[in-house]
N, C-alpha and C. Protein backbone atom coordinates (compact mmCIF):
# COMPACT_ATOMS: atom_id res chain seq x y z
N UNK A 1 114.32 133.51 83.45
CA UNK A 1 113.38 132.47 83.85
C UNK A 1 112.49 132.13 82.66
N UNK A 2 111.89 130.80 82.38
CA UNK A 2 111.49 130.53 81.09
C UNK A 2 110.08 129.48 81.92
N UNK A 3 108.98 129.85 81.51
CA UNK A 3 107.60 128.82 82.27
C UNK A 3 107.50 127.92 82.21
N UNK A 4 107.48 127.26 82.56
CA UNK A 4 107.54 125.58 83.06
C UNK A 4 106.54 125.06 82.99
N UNK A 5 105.34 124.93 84.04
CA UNK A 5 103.63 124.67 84.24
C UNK A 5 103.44 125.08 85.17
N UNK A 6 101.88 124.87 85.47
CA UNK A 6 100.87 125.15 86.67
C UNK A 6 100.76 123.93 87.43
N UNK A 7 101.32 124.26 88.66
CA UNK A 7 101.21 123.01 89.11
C UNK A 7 99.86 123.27 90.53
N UNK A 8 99.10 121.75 89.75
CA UNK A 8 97.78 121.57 90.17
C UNK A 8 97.64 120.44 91.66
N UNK A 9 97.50 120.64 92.61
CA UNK A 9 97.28 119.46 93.49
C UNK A 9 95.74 118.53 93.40
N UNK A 10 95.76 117.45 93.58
CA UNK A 10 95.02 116.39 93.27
C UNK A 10 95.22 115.08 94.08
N UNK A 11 93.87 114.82 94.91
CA UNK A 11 94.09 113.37 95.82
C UNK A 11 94.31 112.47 95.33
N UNK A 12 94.62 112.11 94.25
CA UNK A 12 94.65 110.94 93.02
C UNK A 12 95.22 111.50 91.82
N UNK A 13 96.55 111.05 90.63
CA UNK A 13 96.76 111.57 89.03
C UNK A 13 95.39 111.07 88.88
N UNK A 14 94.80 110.10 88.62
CA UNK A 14 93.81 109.79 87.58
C UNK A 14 92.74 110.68 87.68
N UNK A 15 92.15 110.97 89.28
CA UNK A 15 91.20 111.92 89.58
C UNK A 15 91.77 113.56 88.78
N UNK A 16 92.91 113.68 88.72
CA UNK A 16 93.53 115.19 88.11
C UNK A 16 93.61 114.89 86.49
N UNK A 17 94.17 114.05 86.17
CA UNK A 17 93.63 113.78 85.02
C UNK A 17 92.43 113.81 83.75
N UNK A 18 91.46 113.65 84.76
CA UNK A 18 90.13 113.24 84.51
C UNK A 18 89.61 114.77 84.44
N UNK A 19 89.59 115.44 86.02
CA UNK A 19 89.86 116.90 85.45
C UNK A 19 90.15 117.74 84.55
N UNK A 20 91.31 117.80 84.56
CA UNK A 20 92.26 118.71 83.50
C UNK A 20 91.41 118.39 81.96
N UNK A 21 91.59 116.89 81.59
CA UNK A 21 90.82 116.21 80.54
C UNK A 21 89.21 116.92 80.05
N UNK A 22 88.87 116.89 81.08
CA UNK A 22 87.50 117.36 80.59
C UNK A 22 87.46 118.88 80.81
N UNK A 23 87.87 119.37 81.63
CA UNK A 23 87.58 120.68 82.18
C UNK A 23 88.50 121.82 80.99
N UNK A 24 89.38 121.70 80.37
CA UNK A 24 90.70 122.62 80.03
C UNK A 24 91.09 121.51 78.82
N UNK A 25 90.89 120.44 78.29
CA UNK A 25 91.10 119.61 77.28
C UNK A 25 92.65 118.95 76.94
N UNK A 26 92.94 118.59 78.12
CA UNK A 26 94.84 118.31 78.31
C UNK A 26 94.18 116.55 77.78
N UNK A 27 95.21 116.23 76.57
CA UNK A 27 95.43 115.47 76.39
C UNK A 27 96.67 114.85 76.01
N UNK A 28 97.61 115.73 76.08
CA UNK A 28 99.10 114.40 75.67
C UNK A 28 99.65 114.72 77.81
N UNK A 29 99.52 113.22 77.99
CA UNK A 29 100.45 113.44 79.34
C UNK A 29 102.04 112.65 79.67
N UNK A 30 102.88 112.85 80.38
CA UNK A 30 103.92 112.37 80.72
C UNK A 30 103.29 111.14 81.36
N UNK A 31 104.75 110.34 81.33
CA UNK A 31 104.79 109.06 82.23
C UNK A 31 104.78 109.55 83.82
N UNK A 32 103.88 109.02 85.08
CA UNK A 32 103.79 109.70 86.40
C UNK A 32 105.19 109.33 86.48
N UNK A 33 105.68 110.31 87.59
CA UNK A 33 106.84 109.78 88.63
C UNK A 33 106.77 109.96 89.63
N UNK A 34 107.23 108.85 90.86
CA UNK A 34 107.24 108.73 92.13
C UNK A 34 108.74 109.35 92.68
N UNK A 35 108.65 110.29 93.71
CA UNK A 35 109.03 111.16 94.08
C UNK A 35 109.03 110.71 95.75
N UNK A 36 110.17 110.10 95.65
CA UNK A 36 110.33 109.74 97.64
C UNK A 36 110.66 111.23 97.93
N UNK A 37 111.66 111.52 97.37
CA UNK A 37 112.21 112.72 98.49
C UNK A 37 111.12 113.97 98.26
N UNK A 38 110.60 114.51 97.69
CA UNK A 38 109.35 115.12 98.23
C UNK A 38 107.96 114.43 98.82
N UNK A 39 108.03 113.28 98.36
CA UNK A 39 106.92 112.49 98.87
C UNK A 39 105.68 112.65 97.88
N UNK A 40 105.61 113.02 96.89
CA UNK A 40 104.82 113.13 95.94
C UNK A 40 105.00 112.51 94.65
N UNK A 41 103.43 111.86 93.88
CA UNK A 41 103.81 111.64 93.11
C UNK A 41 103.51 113.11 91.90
N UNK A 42 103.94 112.75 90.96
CA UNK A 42 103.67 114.00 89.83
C UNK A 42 103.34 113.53 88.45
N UNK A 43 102.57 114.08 87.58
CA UNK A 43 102.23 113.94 86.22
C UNK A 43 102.17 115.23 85.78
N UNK A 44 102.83 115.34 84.24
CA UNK A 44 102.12 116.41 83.24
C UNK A 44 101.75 116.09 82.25
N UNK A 45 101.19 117.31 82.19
CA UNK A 45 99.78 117.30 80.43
C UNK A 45 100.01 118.73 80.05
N UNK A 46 99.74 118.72 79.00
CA UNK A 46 99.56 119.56 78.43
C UNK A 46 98.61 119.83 77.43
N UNK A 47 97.65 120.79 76.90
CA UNK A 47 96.88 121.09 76.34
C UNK A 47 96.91 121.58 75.05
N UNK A 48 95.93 121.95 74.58
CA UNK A 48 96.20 122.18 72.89
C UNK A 48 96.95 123.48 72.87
N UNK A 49 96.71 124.62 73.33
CA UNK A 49 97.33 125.71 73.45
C UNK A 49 98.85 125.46 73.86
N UNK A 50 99.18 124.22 74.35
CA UNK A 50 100.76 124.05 74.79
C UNK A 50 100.54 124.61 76.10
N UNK A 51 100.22 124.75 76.70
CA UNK A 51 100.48 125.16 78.43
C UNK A 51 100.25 123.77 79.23
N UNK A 52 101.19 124.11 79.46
CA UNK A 52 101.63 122.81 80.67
C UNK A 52 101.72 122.81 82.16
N UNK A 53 100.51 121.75 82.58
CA UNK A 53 99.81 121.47 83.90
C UNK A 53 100.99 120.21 84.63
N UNK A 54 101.23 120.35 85.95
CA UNK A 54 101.51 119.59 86.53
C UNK A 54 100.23 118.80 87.95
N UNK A 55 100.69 117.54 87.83
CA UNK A 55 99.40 117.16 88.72
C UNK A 55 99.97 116.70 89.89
N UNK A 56 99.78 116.83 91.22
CA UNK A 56 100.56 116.62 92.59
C UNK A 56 99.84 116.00 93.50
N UNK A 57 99.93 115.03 93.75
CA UNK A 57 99.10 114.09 94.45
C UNK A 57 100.30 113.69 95.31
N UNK A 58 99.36 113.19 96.96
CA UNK A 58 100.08 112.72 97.59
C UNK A 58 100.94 111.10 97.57
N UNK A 59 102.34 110.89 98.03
CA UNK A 59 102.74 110.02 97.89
C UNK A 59 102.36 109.02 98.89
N UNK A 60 102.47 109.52 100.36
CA UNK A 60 102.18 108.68 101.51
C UNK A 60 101.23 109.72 102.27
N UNK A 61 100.91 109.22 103.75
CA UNK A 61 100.21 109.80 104.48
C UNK A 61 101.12 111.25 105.34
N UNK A 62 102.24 111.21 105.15
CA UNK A 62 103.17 112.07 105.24
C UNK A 62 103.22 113.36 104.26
N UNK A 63 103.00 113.38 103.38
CA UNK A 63 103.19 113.88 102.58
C UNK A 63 102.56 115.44 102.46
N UNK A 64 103.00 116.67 102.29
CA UNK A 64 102.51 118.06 102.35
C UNK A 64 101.48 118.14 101.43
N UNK A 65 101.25 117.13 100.73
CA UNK A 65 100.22 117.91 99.74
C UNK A 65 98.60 117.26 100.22
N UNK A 66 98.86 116.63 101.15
CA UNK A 66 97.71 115.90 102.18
C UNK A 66 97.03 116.91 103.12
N UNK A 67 97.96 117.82 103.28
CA UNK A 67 97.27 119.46 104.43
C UNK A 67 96.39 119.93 103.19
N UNK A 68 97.27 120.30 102.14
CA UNK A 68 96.54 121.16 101.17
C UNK A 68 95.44 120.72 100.89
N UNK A 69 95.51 119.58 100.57
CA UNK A 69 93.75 118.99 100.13
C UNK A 69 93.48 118.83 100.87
N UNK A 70 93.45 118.42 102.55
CA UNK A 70 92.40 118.54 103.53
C UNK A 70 91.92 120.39 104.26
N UNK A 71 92.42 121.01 103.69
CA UNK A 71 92.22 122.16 104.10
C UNK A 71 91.13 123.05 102.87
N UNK A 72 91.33 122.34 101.45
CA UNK A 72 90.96 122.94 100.09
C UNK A 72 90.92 124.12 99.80
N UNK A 73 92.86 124.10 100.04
CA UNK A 73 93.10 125.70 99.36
C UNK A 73 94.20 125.04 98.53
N UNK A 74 94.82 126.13 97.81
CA UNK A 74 95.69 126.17 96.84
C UNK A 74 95.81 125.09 95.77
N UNK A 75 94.68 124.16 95.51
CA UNK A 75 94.01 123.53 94.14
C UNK A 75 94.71 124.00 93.39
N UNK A 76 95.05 125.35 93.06
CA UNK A 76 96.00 126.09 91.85
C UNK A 76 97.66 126.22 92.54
N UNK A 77 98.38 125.58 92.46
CA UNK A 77 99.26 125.33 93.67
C UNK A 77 100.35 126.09 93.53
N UNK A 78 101.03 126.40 92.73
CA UNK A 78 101.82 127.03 91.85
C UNK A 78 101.90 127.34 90.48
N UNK A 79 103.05 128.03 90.41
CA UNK A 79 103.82 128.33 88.92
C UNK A 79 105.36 128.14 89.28
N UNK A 80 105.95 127.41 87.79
CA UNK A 80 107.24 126.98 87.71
C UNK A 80 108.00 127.74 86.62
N UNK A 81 109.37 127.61 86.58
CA UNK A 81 109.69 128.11 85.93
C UNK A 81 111.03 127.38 86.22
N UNK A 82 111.45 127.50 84.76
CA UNK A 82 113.28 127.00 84.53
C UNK A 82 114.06 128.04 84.78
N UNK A 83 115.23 127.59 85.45
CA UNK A 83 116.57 128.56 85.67
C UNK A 83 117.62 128.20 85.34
N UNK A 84 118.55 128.88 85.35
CA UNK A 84 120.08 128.36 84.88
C UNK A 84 120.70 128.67 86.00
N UNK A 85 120.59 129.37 87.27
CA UNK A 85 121.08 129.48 87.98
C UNK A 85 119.97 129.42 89.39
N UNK A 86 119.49 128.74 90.24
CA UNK A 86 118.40 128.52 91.20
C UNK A 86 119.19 129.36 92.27
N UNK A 87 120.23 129.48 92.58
CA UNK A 87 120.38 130.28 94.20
C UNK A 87 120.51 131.48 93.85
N UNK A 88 120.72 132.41 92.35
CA UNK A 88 120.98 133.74 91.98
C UNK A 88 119.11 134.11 91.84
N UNK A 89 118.58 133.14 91.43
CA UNK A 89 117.01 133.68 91.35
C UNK A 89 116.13 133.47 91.97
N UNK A 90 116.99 132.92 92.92
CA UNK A 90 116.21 132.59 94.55
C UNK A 90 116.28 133.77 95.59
N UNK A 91 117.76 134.51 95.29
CA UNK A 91 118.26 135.74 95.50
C UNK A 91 117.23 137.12 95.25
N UNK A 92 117.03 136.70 93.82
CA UNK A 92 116.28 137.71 93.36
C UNK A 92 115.06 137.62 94.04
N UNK A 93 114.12 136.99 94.24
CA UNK A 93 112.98 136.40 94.99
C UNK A 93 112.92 136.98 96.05
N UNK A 94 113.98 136.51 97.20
CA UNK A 94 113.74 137.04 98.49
C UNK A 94 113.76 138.74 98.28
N UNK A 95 115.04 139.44 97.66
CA UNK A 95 114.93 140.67 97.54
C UNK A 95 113.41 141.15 97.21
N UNK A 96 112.56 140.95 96.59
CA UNK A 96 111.67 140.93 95.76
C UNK A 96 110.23 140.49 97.10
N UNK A 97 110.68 140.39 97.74
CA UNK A 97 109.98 140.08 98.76
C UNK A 97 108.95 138.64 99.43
N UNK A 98 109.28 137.90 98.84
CA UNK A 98 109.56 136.51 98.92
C UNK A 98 110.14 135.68 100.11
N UNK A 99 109.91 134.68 100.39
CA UNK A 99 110.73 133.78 101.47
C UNK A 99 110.81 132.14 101.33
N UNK A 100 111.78 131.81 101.09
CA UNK A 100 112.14 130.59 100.93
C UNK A 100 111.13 129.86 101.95
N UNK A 101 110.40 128.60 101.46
CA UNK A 101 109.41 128.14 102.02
C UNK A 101 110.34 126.77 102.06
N UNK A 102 111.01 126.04 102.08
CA UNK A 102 112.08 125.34 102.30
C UNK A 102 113.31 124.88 101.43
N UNK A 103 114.56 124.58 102.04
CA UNK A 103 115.79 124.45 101.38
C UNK A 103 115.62 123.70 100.21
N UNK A 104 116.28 124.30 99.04
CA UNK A 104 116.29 123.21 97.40
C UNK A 104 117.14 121.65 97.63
N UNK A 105 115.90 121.36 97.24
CA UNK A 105 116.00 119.68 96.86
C UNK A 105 115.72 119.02 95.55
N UNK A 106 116.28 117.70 95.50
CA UNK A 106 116.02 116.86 94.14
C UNK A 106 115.06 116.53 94.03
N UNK A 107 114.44 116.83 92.80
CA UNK A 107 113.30 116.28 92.03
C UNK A 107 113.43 115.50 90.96
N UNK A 108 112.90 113.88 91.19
CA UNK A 108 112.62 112.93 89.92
C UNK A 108 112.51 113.53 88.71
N UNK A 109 111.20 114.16 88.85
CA UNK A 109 110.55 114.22 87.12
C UNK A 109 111.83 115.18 86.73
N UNK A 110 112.38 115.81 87.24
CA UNK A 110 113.42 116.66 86.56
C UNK A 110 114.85 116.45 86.87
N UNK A 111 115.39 114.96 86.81
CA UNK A 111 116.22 113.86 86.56
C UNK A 111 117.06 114.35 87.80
N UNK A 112 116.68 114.68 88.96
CA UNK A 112 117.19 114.33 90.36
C UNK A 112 118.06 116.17 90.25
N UNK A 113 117.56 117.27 89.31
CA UNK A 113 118.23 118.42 89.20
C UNK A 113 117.05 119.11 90.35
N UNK A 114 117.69 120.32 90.59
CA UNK A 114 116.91 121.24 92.14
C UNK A 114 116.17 121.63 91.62
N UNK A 115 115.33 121.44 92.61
CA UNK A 115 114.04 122.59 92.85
C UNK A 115 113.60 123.29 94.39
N UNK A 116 112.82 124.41 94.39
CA UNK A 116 112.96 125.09 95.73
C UNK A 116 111.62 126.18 95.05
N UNK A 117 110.99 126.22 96.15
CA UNK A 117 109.75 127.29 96.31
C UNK A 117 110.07 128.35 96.96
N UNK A 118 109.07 129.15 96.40
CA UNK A 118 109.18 130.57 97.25
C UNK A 118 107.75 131.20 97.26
N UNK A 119 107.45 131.77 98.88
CA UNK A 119 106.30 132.07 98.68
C UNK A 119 106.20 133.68 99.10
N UNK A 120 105.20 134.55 98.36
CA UNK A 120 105.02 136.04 98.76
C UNK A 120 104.18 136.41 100.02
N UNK A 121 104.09 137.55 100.44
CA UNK A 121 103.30 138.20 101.28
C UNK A 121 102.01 137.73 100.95
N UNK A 122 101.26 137.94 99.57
CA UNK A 122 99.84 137.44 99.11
C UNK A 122 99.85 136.06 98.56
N UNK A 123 100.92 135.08 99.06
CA UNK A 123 100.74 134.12 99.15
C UNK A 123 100.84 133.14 97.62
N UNK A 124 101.43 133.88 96.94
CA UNK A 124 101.88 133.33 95.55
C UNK A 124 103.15 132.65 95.59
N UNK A 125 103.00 131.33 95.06
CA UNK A 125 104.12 130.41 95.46
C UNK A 125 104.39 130.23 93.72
N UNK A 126 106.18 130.29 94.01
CA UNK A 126 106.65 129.83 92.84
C UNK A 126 108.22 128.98 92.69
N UNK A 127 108.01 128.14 91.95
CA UNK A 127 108.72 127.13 92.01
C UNK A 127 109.81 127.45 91.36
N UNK A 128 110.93 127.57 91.47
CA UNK A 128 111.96 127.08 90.51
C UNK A 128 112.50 126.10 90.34
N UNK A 129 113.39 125.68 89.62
CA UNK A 129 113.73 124.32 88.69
C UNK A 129 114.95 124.98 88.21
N UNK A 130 116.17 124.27 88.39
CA UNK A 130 117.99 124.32 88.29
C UNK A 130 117.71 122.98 86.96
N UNK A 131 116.55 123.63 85.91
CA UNK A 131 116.98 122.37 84.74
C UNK A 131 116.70 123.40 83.38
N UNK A 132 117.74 124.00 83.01
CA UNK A 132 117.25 125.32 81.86
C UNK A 132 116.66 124.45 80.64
N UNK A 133 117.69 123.75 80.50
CA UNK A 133 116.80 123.22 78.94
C UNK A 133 116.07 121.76 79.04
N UNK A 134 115.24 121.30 79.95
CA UNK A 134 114.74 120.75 80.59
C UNK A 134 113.42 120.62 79.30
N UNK A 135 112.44 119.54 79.04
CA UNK A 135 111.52 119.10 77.59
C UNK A 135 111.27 117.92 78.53
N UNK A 136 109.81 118.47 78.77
CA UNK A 136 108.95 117.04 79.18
C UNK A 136 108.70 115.80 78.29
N UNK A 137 108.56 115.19 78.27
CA UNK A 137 107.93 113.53 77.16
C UNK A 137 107.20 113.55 77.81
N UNK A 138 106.33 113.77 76.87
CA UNK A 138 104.69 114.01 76.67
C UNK A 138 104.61 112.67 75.53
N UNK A 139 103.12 112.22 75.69
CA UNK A 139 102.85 110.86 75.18
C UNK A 139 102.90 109.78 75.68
N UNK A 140 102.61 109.86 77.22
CA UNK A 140 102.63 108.57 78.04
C UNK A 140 101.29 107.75 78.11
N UNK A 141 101.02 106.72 78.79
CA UNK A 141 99.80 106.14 78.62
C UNK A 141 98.69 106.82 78.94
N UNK A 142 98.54 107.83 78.97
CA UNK A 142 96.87 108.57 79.00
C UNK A 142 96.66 109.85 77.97
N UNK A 143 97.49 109.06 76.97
CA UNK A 143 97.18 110.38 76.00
C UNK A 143 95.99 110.00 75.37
């Protein structure tokens, strides 16, 4: 598994933006992408140190990341990570004591390749991503 980002939820990119920007100093970001099949939209940034934030805002009124911010928990929403194989380290996960929090699906920003969460007993959710050599473009209009 190789780290990916922190992915941040936010009622608005620009409002997460604006955040990240001032708070943690992220200034080169990706172009957003709209995301029907999760229903979210998404942006990343990244910071001078190179650690890379994802921003998750809702797409419609449907959308799961609309509980999270009306409830104001998990603001810190996850951690991601690249795989070369998503159902062998999804494997590993559940052994590990973990539970698939729902079946892997396509994700835009990561050119329609899987992704699938998993969450622990203490409630640590982590994402994987079926895109190993996967390189954000960074340098979109809010750098």
């Amino acid at each position: 598994m190789k780290f990916d980002h922190i992915g941040i939820t936010t009622p608005g990119l620009e409002a997460g933006r604006a955040l990240l920007e001032n708070a943690v100093g992220v200034r080169a970001w990706t172009e957003p992408f709209e995301d029907d099949v999760n229903d979210v939209w998404v942006q990343f940034g990244h910071d001078a140190s190179g650690i890379c934030y994802e921003l998750v805002a809702p797409l419609s009124d449907r959308s799961p990341i609309r509980r999270v911010l009306a409830q104001k928990v998990n603001t810190l929403n996850h951690i991601a990570y690249l795989v070369d194989d998503l159902a062998a380290q999804g494997e590993r996960l559940v052994a590990a004591g973990f539970v698939e929090v729902a079946q892997a699906r396509p994700a835009i920003a990561y050119g329609n390749r899987l992704i699938q969460f998993f969450v622990s007993q203490s409630r640590l959710l982590i994402e994987l991503i079926e895109a190993p050599d996967h390189q954000h473009a960074f340098g979109g209009p809010n750098d």
